[in-house]
N, C-alpha and C. Protein backbone atom coordinates (compact mmCIF):
# COMPACT_ATOMS: atom_id res chain seq x y z
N UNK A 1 137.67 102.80 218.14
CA UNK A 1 137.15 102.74 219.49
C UNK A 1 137.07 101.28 219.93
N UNK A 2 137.90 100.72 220.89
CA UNK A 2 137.78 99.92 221.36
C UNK A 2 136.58 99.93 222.51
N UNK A 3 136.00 97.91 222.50
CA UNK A 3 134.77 98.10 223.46
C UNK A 3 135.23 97.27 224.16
N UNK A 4 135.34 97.24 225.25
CA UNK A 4 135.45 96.27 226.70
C UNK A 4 134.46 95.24 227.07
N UNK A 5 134.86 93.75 226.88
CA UNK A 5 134.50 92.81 226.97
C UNK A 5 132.86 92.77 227.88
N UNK A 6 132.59 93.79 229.00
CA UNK A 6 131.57 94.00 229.84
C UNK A 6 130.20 95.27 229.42
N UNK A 7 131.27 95.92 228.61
CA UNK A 7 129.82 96.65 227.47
C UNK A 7 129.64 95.70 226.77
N UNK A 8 130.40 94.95 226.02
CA UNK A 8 130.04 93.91 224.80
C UNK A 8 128.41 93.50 225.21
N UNK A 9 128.93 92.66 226.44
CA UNK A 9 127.79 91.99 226.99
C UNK A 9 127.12 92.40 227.50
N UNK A 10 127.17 94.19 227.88
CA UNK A 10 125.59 94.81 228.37
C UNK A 10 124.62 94.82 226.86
N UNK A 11 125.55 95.08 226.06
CA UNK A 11 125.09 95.80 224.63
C UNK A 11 124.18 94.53 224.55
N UNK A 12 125.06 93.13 224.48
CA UNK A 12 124.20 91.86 224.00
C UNK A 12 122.67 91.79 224.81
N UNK A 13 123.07 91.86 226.15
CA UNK A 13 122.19 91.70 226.97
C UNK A 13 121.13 92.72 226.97
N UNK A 14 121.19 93.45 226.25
CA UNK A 14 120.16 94.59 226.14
C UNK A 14 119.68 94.08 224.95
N UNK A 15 120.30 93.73 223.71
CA UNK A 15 119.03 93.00 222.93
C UNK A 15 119.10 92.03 223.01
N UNK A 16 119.30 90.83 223.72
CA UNK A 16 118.46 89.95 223.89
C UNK A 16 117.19 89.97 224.72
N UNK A 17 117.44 90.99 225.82
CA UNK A 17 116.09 91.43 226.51
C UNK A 17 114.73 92.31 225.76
N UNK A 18 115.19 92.42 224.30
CA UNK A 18 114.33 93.44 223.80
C UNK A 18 113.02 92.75 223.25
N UNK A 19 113.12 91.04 222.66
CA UNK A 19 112.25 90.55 222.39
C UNK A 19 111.94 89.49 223.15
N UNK A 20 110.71 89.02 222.55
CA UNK A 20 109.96 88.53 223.34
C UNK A 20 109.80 86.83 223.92
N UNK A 21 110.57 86.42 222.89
CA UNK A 21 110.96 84.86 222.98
C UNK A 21 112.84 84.89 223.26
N UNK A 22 112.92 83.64 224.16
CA UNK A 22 114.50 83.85 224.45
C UNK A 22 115.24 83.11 223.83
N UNK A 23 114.99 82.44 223.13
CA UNK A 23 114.90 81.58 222.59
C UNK A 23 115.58 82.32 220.92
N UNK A 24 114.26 82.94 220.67
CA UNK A 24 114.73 83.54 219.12
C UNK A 24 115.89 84.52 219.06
N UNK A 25 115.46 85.14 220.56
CA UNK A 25 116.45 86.66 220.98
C UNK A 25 117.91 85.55 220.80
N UNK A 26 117.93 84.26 221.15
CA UNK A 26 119.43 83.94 221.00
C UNK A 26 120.63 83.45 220.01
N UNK A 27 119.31 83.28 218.47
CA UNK A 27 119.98 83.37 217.15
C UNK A 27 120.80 83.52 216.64
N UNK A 28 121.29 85.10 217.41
CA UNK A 28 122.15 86.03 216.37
C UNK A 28 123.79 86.19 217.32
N UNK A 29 123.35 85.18 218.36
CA UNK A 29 124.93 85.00 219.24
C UNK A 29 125.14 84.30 218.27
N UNK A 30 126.99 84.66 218.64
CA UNK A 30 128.22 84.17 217.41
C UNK A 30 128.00 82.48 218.34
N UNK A 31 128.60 81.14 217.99
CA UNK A 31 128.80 80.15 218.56
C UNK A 31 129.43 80.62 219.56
N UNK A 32 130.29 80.80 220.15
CA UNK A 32 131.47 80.92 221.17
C UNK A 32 130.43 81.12 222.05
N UNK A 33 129.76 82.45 222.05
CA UNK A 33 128.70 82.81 222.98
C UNK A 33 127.26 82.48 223.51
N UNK A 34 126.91 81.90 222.86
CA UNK A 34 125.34 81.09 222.32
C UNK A 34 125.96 79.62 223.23
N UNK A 35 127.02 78.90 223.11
CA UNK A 35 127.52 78.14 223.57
C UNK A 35 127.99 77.96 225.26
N UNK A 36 128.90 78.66 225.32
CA UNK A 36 129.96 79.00 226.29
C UNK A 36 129.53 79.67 227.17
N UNK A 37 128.90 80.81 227.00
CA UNK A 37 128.72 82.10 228.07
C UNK A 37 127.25 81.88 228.73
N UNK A 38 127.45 81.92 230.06
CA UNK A 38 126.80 80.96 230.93
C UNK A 38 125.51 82.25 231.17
N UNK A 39 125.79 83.38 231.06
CA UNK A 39 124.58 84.43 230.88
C UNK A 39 123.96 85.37 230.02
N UNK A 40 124.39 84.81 228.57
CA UNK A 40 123.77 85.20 227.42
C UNK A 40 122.85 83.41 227.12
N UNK A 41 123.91 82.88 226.91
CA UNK A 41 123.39 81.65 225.79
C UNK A 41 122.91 80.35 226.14
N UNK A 42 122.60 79.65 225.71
CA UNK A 42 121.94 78.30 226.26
C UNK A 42 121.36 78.40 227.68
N UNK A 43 122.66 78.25 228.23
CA UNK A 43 123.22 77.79 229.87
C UNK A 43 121.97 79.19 230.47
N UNK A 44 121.30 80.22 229.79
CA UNK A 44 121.03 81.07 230.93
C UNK A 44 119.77 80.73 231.00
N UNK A 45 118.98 80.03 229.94
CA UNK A 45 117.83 79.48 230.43
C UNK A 45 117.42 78.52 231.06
N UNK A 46 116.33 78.88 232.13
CA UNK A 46 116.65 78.00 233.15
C UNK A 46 115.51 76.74 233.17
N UNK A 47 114.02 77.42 232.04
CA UNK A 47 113.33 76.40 231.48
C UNK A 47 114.35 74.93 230.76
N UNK A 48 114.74 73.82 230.95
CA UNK A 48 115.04 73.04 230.21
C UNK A 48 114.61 72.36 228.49
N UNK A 49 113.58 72.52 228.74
CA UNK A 49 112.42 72.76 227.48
C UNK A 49 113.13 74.04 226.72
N UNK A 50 113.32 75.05 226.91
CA UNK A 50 113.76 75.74 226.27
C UNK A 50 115.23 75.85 225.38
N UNK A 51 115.94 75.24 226.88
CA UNK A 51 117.32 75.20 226.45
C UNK A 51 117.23 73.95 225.51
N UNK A 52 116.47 72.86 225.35
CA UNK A 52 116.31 72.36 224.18
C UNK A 52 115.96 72.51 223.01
N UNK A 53 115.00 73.31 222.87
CA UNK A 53 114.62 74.28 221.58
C UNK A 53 115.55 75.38 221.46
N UNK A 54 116.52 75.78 221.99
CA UNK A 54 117.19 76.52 221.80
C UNK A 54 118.63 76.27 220.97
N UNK A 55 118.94 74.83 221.61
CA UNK A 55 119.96 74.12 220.90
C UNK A 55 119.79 73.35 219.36
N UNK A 56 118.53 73.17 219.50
CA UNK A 56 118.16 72.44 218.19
C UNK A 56 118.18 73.75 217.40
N UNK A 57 117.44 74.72 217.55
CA UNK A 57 117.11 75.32 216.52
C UNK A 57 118.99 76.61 216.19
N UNK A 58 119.81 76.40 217.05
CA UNK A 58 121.16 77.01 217.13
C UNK A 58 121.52 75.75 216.30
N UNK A 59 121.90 74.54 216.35
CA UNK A 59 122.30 73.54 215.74
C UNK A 59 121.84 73.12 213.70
N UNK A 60 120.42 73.57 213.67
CA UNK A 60 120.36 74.04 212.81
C UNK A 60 120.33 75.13 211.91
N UNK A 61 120.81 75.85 212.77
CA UNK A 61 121.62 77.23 212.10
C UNK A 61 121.20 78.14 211.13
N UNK A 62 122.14 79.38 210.67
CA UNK A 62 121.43 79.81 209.79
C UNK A 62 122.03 79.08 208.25
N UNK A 63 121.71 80.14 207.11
CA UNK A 63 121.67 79.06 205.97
C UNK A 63 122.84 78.84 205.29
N UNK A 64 123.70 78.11 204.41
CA UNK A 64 124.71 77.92 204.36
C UNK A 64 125.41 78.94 204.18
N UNK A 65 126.76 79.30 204.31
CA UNK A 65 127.70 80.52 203.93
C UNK A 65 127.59 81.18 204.97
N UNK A 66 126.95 81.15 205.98
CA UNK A 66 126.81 82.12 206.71
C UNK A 66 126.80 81.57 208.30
N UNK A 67 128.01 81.37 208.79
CA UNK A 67 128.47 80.10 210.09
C UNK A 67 128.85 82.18 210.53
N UNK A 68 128.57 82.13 211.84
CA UNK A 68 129.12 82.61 212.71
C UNK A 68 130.00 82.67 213.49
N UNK A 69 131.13 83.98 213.74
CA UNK A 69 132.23 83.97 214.22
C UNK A 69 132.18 84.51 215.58
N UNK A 70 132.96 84.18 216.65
CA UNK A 70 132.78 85.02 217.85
C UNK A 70 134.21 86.22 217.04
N UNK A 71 133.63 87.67 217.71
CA UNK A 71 134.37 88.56 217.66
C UNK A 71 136.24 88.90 217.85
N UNK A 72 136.27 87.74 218.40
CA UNK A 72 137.68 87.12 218.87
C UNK A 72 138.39 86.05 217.92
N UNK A 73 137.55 85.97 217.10
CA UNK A 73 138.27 84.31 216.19
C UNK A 73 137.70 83.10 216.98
N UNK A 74 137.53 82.78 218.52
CA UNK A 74 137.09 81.85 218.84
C UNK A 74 135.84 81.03 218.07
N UNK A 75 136.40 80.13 217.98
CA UNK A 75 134.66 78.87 216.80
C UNK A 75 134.91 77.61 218.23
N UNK A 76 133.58 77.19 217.71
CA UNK A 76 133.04 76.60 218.21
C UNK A 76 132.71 75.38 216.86
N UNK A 77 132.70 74.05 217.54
CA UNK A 77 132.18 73.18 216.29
C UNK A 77 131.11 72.45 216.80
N UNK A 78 130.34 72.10 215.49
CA UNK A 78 128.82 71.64 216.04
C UNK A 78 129.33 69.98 216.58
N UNK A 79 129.72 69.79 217.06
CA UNK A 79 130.14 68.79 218.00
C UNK A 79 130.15 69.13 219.31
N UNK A 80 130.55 70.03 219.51
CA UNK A 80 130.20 70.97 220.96
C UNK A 80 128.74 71.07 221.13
N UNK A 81 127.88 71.49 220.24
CA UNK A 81 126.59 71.63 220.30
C UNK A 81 125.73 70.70 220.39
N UNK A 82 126.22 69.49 219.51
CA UNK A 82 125.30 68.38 219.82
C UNK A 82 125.71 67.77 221.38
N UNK A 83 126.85 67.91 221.71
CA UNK A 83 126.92 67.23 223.05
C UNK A 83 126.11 67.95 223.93
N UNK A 84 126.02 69.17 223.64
CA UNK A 84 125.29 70.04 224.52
C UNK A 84 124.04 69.45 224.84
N UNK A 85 123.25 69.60 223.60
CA UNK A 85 121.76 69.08 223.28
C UNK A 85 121.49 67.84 223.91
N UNK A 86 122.77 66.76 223.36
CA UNK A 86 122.72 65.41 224.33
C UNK A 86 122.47 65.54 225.61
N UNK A 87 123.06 66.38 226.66
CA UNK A 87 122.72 66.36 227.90
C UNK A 87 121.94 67.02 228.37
N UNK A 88 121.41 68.16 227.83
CA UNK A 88 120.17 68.59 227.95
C UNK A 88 119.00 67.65 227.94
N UNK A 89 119.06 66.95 226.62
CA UNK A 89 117.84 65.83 226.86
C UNK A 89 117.82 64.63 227.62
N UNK A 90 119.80 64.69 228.23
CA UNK A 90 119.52 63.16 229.12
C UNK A 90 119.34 64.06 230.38
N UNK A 91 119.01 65.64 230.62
CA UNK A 91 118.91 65.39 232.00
C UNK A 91 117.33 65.38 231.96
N UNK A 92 116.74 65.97 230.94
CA UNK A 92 115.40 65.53 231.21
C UNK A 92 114.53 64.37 231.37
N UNK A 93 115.51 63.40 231.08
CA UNK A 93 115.45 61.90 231.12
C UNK A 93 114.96 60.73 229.67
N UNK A 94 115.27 61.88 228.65
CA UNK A 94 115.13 61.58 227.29
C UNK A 94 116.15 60.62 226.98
N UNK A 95 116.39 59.96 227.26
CA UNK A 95 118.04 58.74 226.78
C UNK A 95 117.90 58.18 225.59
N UNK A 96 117.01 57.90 224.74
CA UNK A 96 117.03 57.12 223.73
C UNK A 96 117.43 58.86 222.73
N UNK A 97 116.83 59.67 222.66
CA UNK A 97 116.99 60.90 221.72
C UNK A 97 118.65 61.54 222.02
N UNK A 98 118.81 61.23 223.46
CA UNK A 98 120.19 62.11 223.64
C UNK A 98 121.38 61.35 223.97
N UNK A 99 120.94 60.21 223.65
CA UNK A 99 122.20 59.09 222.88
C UNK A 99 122.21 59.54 221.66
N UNK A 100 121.16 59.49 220.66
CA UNK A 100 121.62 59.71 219.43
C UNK A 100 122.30 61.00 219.16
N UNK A 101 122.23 62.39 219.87
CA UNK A 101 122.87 63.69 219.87
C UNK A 101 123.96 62.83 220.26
N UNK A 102 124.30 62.53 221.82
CA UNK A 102 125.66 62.64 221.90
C UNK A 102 126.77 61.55 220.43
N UNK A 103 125.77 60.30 220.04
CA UNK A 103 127.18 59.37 218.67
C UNK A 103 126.98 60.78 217.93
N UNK A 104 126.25 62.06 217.56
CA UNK A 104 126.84 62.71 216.69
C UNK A 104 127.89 63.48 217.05
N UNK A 105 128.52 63.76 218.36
CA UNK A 105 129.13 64.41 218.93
C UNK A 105 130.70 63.92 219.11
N UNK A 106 130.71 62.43 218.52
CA UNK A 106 132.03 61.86 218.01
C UNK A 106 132.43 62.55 216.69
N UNK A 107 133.85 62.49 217.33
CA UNK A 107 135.06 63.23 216.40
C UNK A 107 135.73 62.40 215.60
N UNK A 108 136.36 62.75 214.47
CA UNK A 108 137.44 61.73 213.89
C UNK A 108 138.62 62.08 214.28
N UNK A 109 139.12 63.48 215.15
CA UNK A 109 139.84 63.90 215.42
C UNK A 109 140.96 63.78 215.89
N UNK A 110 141.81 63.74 216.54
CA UNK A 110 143.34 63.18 217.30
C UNK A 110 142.16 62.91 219.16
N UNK A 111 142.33 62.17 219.42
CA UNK A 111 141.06 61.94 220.59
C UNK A 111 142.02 62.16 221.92
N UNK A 112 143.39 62.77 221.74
CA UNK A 112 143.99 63.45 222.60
C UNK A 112 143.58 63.91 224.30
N UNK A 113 142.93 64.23 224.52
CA UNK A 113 142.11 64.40 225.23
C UNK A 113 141.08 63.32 225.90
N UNK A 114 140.33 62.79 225.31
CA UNK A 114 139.54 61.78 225.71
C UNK A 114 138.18 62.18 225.46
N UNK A 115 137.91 62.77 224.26
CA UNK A 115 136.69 63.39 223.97
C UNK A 115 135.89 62.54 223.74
N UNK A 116 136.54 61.34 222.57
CA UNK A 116 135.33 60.47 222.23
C UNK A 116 134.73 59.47 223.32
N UNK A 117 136.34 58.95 223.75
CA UNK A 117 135.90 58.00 224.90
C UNK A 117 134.92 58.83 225.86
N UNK A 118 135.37 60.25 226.32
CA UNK A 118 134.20 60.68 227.21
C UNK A 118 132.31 60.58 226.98
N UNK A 119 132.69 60.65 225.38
CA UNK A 119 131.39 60.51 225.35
C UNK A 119 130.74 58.73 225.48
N UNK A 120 131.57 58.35 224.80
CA UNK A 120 131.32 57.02 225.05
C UNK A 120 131.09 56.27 226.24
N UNK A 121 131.64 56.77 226.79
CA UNK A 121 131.69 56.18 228.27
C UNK A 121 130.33 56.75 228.95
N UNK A 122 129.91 58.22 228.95
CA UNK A 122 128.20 58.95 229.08
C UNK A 122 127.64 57.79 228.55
N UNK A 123 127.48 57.74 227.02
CA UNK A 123 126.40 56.61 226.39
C UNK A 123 126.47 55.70 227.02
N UNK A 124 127.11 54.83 227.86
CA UNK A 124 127.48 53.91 227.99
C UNK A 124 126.70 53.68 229.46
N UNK A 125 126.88 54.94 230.29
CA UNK A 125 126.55 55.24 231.47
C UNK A 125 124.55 55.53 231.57
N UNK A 126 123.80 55.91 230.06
CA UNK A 126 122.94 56.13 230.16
C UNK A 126 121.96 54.85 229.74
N UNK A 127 122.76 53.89 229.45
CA UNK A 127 122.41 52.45 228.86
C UNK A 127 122.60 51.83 229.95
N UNK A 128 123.51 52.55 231.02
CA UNK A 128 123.49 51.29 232.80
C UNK A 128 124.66 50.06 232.28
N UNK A 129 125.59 50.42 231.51
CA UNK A 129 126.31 49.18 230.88
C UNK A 129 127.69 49.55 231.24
N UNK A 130 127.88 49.14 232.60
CA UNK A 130 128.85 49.17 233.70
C UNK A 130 130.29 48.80 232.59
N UNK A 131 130.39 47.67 231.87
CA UNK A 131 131.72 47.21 231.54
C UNK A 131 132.14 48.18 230.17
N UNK A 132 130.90 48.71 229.59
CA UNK A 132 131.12 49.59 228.34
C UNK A 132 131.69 50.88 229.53
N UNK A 133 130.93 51.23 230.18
CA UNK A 133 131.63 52.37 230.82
C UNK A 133 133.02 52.64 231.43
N UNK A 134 133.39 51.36 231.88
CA UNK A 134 134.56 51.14 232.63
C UNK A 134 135.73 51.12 231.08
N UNK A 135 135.23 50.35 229.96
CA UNK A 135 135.96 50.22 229.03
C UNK A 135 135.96 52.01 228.64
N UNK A 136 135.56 52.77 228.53
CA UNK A 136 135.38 53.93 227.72
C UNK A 136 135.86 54.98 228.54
N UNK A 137 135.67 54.73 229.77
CA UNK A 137 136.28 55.85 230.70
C UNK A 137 137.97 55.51 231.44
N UNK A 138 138.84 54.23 231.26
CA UNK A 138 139.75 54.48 231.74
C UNK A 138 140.61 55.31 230.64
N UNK A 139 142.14 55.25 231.15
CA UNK A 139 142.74 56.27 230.36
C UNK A 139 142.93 57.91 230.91
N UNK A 140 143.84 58.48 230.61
CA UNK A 140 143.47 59.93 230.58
C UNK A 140 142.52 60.47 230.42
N UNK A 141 142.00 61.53 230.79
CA UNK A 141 140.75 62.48 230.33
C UNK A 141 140.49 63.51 231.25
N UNK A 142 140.20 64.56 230.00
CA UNK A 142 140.33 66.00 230.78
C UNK A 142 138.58 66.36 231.77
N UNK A 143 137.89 65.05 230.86
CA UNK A 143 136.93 65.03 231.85
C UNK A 143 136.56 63.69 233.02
N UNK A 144 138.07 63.85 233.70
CA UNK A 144 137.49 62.57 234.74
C UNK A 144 136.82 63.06 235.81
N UNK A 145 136.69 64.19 236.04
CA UNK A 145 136.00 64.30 237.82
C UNK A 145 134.53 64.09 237.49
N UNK A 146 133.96 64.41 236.09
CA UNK A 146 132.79 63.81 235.40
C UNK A 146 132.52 62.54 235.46
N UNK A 147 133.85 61.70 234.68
CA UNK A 147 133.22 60.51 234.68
C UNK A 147 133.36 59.71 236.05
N UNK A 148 134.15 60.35 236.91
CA UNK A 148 134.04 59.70 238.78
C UNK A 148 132.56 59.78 239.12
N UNK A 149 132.19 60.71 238.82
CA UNK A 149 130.55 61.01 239.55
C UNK A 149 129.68 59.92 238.24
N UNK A 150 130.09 59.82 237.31
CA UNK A 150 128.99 59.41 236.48
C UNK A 150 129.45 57.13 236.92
N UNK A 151 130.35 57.47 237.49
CA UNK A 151 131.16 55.70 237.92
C UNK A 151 130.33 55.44 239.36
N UNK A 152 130.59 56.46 240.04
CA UNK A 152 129.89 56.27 241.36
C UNK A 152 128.50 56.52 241.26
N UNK A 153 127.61 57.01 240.25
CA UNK A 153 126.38 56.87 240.06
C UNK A 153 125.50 56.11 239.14
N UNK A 154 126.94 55.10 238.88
CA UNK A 154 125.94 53.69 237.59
C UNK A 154 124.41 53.52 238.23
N UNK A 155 123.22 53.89 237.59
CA UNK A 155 122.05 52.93 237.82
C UNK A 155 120.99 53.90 238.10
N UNK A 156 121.62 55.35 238.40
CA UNK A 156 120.88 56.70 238.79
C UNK A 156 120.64 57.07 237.19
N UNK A 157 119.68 58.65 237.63
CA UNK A 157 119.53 59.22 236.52
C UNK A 157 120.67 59.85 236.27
N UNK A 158 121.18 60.33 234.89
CA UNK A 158 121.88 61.90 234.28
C UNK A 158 122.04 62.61 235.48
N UNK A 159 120.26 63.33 235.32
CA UNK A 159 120.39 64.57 236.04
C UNK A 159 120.99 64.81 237.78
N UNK A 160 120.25 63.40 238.13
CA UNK A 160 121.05 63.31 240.03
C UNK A 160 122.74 63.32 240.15
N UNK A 161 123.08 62.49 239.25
CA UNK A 161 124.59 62.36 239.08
C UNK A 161 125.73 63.46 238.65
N UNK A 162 124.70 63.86 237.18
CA UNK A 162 125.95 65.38 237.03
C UNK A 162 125.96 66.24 237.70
């Protein structure tokens, strides 16, 4: 019996509504979903406080051997998660804590994309350090319409800018 992507997520959405913290109810999402899906996971709480305790305690995970798969093969890597957490706490205006999330959120990876520089160029932007930013954000990158708003808002907060 195949299930259709929209029961999946009534099914989810029915127990995550069953208990009483949203927080705990969001545990047992695979990464992909806990991550990504803008009305199960993180993203649906709208307390910020929460979505920070939500990421920390997703980030520290459950216990080894036991990493979660989305139903699809899709993974997620905790590099995704700490960036998450990073901007969660810089929009609350935490910058010294969500600098340190986002350097964990550097890759050793092929930087193809412009992942690291993207982040670098954020840190860079939450320190007000115009020439680190300009250095970190030219180049390609799949996130420039980000770093345009985060160029045209040197000196603002995170949260006004993103």
């Amino acid at each position: 019996m195949k299930i259709t992507e929209s029961k999946l997520r009534r099914i989810i959405r029915e127990e995550l509504d069953s208990g009483d913290d949203p927080v705990d109810r969001m545990m047992d999402l695979d990464p992909w979903t806990f991550d990504q899906d803008k009305t199960l996971g993180w993203q649906s709480l709208t307390d910020p406080d929460e979505q920070i305790d939500a990421l920390k305690a997703y980030i520290k995970g459950p216990a080894p051997g036991k990493k979660k798969k989305h139903p699809d093969g899709k993974r997620l890597n905790k590099n995704t998660m700490t960036w998450h957490l990073g901007q969660a706490l810089a929009m609350k205006g935490k910058v010294k804590e969500a600098i340190s999330w986002m350097n964990q959120s550097l890759t050793d990876a092929d930087d193809n994309q412009g992942w690291n520089r993207y982040i670098k160029a954020t840190i860079a932007f939450l320190k007000d350090d115009r020439t680190a930013f300009e250095e970190h954000a030219s180049g390609e990158n799949s996130n420039s319409d980000t770093l345009d708003r985060l160029r045209a808002g040197l000196g603002k907060p995170y949260k006004e800018v993103y």
